[in-house]
C-alpha atoms as a PDB file:
ATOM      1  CA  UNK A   1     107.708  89.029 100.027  1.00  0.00           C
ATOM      2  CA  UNK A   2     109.125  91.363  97.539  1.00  0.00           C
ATOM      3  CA  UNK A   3     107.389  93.448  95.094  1.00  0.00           C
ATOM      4  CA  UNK A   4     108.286  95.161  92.205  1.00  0.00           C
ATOM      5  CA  UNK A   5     106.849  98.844  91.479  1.00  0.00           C
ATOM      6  CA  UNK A   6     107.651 100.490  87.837  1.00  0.00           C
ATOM      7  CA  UNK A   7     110.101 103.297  88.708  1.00  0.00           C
ATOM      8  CA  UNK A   8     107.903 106.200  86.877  1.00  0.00           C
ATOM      9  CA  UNK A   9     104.422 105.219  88.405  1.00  0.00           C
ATOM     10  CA  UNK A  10     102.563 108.407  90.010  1.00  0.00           C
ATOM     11  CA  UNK A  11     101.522 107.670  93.685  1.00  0.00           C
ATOM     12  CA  UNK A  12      98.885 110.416  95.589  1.00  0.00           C
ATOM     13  CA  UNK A  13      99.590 109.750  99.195  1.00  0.00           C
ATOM     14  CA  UNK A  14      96.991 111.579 101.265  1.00  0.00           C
ATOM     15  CA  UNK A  15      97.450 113.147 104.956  1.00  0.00           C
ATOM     16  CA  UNK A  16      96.073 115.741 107.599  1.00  0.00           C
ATOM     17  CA  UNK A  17      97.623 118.341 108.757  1.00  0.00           C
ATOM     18  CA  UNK A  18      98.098 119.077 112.665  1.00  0.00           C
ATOM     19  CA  UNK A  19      95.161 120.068 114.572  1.00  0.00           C
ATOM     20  CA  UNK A  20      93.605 121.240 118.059  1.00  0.00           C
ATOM     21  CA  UNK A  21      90.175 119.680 118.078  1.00  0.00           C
ATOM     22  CA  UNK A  22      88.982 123.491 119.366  1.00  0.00           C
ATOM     23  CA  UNK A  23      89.924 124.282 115.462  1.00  0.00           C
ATOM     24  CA  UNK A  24      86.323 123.889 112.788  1.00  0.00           C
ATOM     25  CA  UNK A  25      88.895 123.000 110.011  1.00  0.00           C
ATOM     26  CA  UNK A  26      92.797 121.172 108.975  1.00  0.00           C
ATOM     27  CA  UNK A  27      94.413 121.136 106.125  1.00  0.00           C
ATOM     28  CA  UNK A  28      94.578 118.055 103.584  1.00  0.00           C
ATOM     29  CA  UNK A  29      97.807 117.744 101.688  1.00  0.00           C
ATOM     30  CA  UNK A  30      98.469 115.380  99.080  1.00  0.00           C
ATOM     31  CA  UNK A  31     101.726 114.822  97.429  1.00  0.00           C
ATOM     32  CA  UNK A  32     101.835 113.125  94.130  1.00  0.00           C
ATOM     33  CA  UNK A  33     105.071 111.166  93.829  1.00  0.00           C
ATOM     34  CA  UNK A  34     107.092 108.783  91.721  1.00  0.00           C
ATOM     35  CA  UNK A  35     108.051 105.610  92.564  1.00  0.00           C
ATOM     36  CA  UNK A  36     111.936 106.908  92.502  1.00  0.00           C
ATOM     37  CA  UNK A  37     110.702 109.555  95.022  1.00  0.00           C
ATOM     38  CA  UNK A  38     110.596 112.294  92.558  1.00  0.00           C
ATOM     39  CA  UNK A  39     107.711 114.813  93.924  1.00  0.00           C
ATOM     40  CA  UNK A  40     105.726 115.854  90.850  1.00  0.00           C
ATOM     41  CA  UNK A  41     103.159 118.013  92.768  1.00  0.00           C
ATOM     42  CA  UNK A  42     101.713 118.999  96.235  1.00  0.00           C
ATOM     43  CA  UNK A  43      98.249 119.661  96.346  1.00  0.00           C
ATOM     44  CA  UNK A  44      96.384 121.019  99.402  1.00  0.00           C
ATOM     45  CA  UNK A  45      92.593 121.348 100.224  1.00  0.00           C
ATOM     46  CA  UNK A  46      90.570 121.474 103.929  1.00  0.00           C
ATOM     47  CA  UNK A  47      88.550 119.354 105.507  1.00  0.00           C
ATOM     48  CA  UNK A  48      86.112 120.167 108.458  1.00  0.00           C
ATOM     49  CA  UNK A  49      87.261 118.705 111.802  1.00  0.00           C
ATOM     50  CA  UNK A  50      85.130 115.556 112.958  1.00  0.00           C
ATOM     51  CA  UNK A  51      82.959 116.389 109.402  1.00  0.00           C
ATOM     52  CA  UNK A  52      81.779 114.398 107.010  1.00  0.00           C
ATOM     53  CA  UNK A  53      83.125 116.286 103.635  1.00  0.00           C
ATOM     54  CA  UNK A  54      86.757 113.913 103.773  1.00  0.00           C
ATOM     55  CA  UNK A  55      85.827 112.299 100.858  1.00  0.00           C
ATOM     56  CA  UNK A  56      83.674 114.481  98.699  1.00  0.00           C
ATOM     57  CA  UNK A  57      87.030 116.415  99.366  1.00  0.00           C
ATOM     58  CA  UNK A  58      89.947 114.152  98.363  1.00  0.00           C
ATOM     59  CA  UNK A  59      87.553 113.875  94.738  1.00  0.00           C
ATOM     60  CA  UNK A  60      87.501 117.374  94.227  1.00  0.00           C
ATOM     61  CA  UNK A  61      91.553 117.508  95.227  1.00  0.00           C
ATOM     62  CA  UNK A  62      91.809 114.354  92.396  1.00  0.00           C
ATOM     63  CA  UNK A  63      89.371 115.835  89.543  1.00  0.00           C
ATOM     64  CA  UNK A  64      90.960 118.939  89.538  1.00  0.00           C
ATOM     65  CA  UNK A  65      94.429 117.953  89.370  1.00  0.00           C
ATOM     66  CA  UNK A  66      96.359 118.193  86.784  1.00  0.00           C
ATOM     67  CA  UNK A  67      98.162 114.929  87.227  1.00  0.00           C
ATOM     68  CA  UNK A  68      94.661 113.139  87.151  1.00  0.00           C
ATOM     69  CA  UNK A  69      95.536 110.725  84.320  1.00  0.00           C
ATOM     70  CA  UNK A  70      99.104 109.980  86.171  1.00  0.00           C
ATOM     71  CA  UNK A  71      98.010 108.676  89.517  1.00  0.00           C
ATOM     72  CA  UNK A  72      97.859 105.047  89.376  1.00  0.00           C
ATOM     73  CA  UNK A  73      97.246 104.457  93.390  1.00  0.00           C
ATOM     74  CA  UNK A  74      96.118 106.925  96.153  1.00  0.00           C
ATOM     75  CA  UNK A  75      97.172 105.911  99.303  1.00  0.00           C
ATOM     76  CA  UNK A  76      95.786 107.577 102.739  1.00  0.00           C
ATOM     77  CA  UNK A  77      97.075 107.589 105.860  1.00  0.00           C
ATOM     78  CA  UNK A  78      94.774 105.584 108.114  1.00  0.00           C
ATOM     79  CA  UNK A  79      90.575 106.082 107.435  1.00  0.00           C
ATOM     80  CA  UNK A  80      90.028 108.982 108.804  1.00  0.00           C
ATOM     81  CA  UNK A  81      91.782 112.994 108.739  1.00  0.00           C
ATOM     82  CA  UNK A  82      90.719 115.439 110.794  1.00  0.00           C
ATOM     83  CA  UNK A  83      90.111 113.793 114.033  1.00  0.00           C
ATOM     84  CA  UNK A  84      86.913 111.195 112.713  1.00  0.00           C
ATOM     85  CA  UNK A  85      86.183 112.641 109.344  1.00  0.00           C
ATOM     86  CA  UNK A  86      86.111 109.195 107.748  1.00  0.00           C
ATOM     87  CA  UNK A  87      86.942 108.143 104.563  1.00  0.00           C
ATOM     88  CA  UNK A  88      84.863 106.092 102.093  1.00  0.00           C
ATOM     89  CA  UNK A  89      87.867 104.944  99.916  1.00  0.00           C
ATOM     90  CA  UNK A  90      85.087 102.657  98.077  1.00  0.00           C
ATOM     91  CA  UNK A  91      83.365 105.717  97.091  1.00  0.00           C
ATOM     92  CA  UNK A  92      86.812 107.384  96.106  1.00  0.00           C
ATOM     93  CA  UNK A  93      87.541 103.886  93.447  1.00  0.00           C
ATOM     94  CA  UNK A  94      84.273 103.965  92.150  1.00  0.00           C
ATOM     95  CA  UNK A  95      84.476 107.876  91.211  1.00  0.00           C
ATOM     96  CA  UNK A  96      87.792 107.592  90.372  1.00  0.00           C
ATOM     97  CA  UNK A  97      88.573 104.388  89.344  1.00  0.00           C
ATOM     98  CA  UNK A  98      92.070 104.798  91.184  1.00  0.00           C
ATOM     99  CA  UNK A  99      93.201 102.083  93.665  1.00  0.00           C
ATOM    100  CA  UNK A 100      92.899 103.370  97.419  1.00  0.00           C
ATOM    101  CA  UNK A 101      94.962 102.104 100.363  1.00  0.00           C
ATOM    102  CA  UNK A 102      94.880 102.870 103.429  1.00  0.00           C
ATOM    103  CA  UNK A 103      98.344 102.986 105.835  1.00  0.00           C
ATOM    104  CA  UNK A 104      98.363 102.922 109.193  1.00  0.00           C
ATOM    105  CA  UNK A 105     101.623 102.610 111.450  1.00  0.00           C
ATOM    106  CA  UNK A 106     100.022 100.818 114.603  1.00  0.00           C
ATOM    107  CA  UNK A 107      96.827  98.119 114.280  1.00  0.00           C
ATOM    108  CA  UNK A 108      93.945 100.273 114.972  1.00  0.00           C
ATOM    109  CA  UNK A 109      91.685  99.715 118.614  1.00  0.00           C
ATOM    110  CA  UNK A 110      88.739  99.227 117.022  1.00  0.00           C
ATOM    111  CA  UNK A 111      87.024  98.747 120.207  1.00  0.00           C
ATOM    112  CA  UNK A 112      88.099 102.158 121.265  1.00  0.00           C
ATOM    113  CA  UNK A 113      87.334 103.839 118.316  1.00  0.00           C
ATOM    114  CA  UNK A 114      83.503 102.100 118.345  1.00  0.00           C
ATOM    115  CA  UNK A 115      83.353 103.275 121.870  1.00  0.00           C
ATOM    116  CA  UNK A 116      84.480 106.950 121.451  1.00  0.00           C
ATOM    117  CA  UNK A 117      82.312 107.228 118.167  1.00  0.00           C
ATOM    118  CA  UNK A 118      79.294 106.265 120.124  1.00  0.00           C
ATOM    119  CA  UNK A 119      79.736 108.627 122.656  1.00  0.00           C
ATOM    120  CA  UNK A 120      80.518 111.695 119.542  1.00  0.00           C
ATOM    121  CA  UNK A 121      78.377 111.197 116.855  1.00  0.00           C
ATOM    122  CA  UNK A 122      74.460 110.620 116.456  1.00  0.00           C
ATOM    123  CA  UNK A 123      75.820 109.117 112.566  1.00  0.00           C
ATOM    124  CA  UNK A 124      78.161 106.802 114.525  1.00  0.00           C
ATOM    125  CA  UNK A 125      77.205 103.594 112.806  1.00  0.00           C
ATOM    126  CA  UNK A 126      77.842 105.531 109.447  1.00  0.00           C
ATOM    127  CA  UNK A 127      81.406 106.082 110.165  1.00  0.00           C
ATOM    128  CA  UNK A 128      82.088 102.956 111.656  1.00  0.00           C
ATOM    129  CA  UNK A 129      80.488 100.981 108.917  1.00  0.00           C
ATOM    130  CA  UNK A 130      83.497 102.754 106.749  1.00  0.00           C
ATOM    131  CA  UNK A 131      85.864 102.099 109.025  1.00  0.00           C
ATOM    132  CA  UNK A 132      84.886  98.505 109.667  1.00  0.00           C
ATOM    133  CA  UNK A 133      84.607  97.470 106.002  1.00  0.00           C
ATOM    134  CA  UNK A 134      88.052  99.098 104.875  1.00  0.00           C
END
């Protein structure tokens, strides 16, 4: 199936930097693009390791942009940056009104990833409810 994309739309693609989980805090970056692969902007916040402030985040790094008005789709890679800092990428459309995608390279073990955020987190069923419905 092939799809057509205008040349000049504005893309915000979304991605952690590396960490150690030792570390309390990554970096986010986002880079907002063109369609042609023209890079209009880089934009760069942090996020707490294993947190909860991904999304609250990713709002602020959209509000306060000044290509706000240009980004017609935001896409993430995968639900959750820094380690299992989830993303509620409903929350981010609804605040934003800006399509969100999520990209991941490999189908996700969700069985592992209910398992391991048992053991972690006392909000478990939080964070997998996000990561189940996206």
């Amino acid at each position: 199936m092939s799809v057509m994309i205008k040349r000049q739309i504005r893309i915000l693609g979304i991605d952690d930097g590396p960490f150690s989980f030792g570390q309390e805090k990554t970096v986010v970056i986002g880079v907002v693009m063109r369609a042609n692969g023209y890079m209009e902007g880089v934009l760069k916040r942090e996020i707490d390791i294993d947190g909860n402030n991904s999304t609250d985040v990713i709002i602020d790094m959209i509000s306060k942009t000044r290509h706000r008005d240009q980004i017609r789709v935001i896409m993430i890679d995968g639900i959750a940056l820094g380690g299992f800092n989830v993303v509620d990428i409903d929350r981010i459309y609804v605040e934003e009104n800006i399509p969100v995608m999520t990209v991941t390279r490999e189908k996700p073990d969700f069985e592992t990833i209910m398992s391991t955020l048992r053991m972690k987190f006392t909000d478990w069923e939080e964070r997998w409810n996000k990561i189940k419905d996206n």
